[in-house]
N, C-alpha and C. Protein backbone atom coordinates (compact mmCIF):
# COMPACT_ATOMS: atom_id res chain seq x y z
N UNK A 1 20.63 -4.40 -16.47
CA UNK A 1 19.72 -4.59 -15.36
C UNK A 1 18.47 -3.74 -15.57
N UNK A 2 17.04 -4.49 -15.32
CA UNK A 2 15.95 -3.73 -15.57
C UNK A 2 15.98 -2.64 -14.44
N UNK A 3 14.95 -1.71 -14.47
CA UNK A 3 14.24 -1.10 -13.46
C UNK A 3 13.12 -1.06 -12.78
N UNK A 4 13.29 -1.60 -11.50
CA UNK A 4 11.98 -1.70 -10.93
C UNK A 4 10.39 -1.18 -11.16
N UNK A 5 9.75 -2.08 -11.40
CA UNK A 5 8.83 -1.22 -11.79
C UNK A 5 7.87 -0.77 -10.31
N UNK A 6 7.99 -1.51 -9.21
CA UNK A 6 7.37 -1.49 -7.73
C UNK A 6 7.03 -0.03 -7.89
N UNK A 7 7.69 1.18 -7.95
CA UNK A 7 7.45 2.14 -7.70
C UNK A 7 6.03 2.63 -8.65
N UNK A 8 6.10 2.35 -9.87
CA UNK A 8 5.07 2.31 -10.97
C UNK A 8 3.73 1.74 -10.45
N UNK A 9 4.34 0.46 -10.18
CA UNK A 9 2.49 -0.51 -9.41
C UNK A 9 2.11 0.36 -8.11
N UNK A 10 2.99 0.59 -7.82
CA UNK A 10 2.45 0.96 -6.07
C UNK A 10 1.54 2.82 -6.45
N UNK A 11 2.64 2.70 -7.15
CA UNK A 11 1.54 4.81 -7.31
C UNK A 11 0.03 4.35 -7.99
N UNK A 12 0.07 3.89 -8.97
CA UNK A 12 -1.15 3.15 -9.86
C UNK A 12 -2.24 2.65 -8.36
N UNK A 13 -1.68 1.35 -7.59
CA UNK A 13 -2.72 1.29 -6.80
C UNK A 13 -2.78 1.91 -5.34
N UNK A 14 -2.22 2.92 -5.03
CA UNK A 14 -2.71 4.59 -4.71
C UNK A 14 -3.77 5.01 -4.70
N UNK A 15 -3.75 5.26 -6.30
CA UNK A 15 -4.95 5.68 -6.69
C UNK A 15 -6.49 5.32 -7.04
N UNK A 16 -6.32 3.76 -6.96
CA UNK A 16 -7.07 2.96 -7.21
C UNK A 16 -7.75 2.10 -5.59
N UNK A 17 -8.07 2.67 -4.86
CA UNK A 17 -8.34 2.07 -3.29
C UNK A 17 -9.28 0.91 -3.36
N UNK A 18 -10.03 0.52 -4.64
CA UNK A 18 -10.72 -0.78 -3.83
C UNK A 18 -9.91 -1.46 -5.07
N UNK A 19 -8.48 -1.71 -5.37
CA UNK A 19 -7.50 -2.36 -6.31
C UNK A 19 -7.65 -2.30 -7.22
N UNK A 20 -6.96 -3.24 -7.99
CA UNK A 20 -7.22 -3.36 -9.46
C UNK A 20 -6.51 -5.21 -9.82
N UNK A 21 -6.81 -6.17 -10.62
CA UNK A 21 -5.96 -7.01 -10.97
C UNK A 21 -4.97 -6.82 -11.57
N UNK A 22 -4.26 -7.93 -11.66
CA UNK A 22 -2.70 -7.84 -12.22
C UNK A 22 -3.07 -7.73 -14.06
N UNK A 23 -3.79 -7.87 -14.54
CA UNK A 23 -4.13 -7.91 -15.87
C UNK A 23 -4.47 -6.43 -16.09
N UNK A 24 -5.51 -5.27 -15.23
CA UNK A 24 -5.40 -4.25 -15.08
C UNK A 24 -4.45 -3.39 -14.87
N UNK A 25 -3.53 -3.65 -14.08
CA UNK A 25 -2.52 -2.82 -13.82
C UNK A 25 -1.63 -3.07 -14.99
N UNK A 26 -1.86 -4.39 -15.89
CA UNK A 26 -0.62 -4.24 -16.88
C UNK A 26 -1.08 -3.68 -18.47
N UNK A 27 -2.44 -3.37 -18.26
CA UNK A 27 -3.00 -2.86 -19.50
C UNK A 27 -2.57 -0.98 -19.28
N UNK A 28 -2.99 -0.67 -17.98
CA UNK A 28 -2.68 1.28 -17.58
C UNK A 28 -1.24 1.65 -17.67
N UNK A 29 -0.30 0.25 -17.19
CA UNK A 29 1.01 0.81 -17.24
C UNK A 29 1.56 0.39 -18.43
N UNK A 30 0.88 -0.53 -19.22
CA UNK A 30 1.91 -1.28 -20.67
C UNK A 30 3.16 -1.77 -20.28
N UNK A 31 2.76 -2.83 -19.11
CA UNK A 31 3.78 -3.82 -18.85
C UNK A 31 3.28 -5.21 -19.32
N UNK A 32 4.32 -6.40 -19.43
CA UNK A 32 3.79 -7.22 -19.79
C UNK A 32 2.67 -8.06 -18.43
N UNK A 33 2.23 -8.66 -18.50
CA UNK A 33 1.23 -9.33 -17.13
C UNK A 33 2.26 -10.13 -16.19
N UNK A 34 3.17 -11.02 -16.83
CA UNK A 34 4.23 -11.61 -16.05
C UNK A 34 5.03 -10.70 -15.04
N UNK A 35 5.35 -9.65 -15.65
CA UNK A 35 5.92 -8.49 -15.29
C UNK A 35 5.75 -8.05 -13.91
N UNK A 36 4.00 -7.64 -13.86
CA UNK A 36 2.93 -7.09 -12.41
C UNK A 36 2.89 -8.17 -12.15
N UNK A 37 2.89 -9.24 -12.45
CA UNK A 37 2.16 -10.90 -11.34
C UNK A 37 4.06 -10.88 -10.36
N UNK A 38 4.68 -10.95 -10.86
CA UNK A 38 6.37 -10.82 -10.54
C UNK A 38 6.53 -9.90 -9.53
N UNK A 39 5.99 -8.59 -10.23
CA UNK A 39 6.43 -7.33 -9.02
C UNK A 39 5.69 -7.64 -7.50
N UNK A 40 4.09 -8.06 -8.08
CA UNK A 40 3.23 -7.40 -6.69
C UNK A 40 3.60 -8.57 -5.86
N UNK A 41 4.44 -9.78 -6.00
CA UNK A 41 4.11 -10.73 -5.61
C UNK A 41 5.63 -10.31 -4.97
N UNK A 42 6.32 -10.16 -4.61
CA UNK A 42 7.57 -9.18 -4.19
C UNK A 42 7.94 -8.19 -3.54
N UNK A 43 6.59 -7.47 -3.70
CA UNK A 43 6.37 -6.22 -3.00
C UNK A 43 5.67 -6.86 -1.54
N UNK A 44 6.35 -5.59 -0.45
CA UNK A 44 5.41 -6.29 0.60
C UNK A 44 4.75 -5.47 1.32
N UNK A 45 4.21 -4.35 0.94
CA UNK A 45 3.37 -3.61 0.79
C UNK A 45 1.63 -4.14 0.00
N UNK A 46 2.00 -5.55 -1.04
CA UNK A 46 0.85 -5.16 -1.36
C UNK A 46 0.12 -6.46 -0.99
N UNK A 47 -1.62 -6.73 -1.22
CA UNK A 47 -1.65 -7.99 -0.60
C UNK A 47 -2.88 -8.18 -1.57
N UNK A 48 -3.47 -9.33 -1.78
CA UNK A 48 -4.63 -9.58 -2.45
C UNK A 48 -5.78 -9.51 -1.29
N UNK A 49 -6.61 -8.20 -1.73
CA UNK A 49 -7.61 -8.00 -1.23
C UNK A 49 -8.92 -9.09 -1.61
N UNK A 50 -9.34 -9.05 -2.04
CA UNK A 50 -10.63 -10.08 -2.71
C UNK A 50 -10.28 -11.04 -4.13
N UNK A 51 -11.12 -11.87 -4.29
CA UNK A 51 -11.18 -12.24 -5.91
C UNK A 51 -12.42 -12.02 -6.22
N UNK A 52 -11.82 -11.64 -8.03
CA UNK A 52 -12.98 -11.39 -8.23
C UNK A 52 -13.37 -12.72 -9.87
N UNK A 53 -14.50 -12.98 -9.66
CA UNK A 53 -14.89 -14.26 -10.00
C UNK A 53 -15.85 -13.99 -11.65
N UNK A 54 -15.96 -14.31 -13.08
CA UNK A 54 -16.56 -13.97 -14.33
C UNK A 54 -16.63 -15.08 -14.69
N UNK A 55 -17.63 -16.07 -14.70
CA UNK A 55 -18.50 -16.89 -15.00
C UNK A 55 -17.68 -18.15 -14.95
N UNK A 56 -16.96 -18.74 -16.48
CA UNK A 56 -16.24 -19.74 -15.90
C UNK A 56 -14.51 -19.50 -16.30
N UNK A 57 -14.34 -18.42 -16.26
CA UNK A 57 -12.78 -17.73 -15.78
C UNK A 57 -12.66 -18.35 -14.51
N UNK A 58 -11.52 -18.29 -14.52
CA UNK A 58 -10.49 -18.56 -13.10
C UNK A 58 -10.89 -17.38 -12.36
N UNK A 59 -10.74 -17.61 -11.14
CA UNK A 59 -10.92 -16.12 -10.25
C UNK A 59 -9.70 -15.13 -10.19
N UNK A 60 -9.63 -13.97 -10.61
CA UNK A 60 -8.88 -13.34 -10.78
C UNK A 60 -8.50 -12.35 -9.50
N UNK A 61 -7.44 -12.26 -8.83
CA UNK A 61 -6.49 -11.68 -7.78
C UNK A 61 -7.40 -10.17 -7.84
N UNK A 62 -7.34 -9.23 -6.69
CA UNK A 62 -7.88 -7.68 -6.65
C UNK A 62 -6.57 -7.84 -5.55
N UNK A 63 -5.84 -6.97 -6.41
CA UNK A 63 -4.89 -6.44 -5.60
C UNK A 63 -4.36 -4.71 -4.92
N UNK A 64 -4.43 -4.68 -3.63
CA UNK A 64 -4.43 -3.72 -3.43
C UNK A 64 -3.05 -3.11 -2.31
N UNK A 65 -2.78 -1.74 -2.22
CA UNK A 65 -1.32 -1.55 -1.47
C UNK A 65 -1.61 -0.55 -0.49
N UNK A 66 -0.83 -1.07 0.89
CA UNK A 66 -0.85 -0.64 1.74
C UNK A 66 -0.45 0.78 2.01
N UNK A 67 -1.52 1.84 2.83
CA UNK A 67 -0.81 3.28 2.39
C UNK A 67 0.07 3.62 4.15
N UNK A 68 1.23 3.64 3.72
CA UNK A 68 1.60 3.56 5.48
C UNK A 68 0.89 5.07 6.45
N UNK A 69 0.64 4.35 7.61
CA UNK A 69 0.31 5.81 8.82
C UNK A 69 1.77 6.80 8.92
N UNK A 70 0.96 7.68 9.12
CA UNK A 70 1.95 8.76 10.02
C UNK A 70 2.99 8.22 10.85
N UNK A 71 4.09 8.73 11.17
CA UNK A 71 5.07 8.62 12.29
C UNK A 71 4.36 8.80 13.57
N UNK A 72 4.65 8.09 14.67
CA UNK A 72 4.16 8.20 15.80
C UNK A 72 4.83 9.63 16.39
N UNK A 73 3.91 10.76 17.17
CA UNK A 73 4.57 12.06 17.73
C UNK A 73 5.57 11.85 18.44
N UNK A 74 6.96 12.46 18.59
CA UNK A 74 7.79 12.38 19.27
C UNK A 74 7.27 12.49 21.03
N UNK A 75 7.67 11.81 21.91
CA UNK A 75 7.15 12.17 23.18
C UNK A 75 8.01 13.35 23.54
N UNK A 76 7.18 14.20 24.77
CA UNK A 76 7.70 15.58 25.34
C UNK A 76 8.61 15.30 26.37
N UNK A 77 9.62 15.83 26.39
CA UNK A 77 10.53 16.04 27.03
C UNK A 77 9.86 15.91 28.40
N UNK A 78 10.94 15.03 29.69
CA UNK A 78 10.55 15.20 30.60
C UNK A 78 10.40 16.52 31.31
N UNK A 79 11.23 17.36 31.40
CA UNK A 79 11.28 19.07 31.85
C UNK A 79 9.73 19.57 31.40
N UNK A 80 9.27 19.44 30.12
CA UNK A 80 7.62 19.58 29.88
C UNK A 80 6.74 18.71 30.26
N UNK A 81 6.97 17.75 30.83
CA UNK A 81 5.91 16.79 31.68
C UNK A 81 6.03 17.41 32.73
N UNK A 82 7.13 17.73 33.43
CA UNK A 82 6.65 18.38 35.00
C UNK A 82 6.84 19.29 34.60
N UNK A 83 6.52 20.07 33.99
CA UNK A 83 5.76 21.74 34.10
C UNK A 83 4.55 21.73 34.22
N UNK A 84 3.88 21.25 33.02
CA UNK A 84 2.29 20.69 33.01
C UNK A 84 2.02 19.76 34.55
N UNK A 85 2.26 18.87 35.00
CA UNK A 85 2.35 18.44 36.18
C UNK A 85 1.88 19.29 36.98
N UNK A 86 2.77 20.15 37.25
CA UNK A 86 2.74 21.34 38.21
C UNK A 86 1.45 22.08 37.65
N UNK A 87 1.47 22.40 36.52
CA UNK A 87 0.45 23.86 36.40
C UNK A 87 -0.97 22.72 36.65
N UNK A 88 -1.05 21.86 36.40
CA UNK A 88 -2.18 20.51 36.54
C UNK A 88 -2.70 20.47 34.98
N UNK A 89 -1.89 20.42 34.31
CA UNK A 89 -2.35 19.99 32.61
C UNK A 89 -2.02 18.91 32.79
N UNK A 90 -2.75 18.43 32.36
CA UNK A 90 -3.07 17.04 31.90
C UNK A 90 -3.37 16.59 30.31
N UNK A 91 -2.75 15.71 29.60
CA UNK A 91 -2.56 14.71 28.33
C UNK A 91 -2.58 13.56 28.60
């Protein structure tokens, strides 16, 4: 059984914020192109941002991956809502 390479594409376009194509990403990592067209298309983190278009080439995919937000803050305990309440703090 192979090993995923998702973890490989996804750090690569990390670092790369306005993407890279699948032909790019398989020249930096020395995967084959089938390989990245397979992964990103699997991954669901990543999405095709733009194409990008070279005269009379096919338009080629700019693919780029989603960087997730923060955890939402835990909410405060009710016992600390009515304290603040009381003292008149307000959030």
């Amino acid at each position: 059984m192979s090993v995923s390479k998702h973890p490989l594409i996804r750090r690569l376009l990390h670092q790369y914020h306005d993407g890279l194509t699948s032909l790019e990403i398989s020249e930096r990592l020395e995967l084959k192109p089938d390989t990245v067209r397979n992964a990103l298309k699997n991954m669901p983190d990543t999405y095709i941002d733009r194409w990008h278009i070279v005269s009379s080439e096919p338009p080629h995919a700019v693919w780029c991956a989603v960087v997730p937000p923060e955890d939402c803050p835990k909410p405060k305990t009710k016992v600390l809502i009515m304290k603040e309440q009381k003292n008149g703090i307000r959030k």
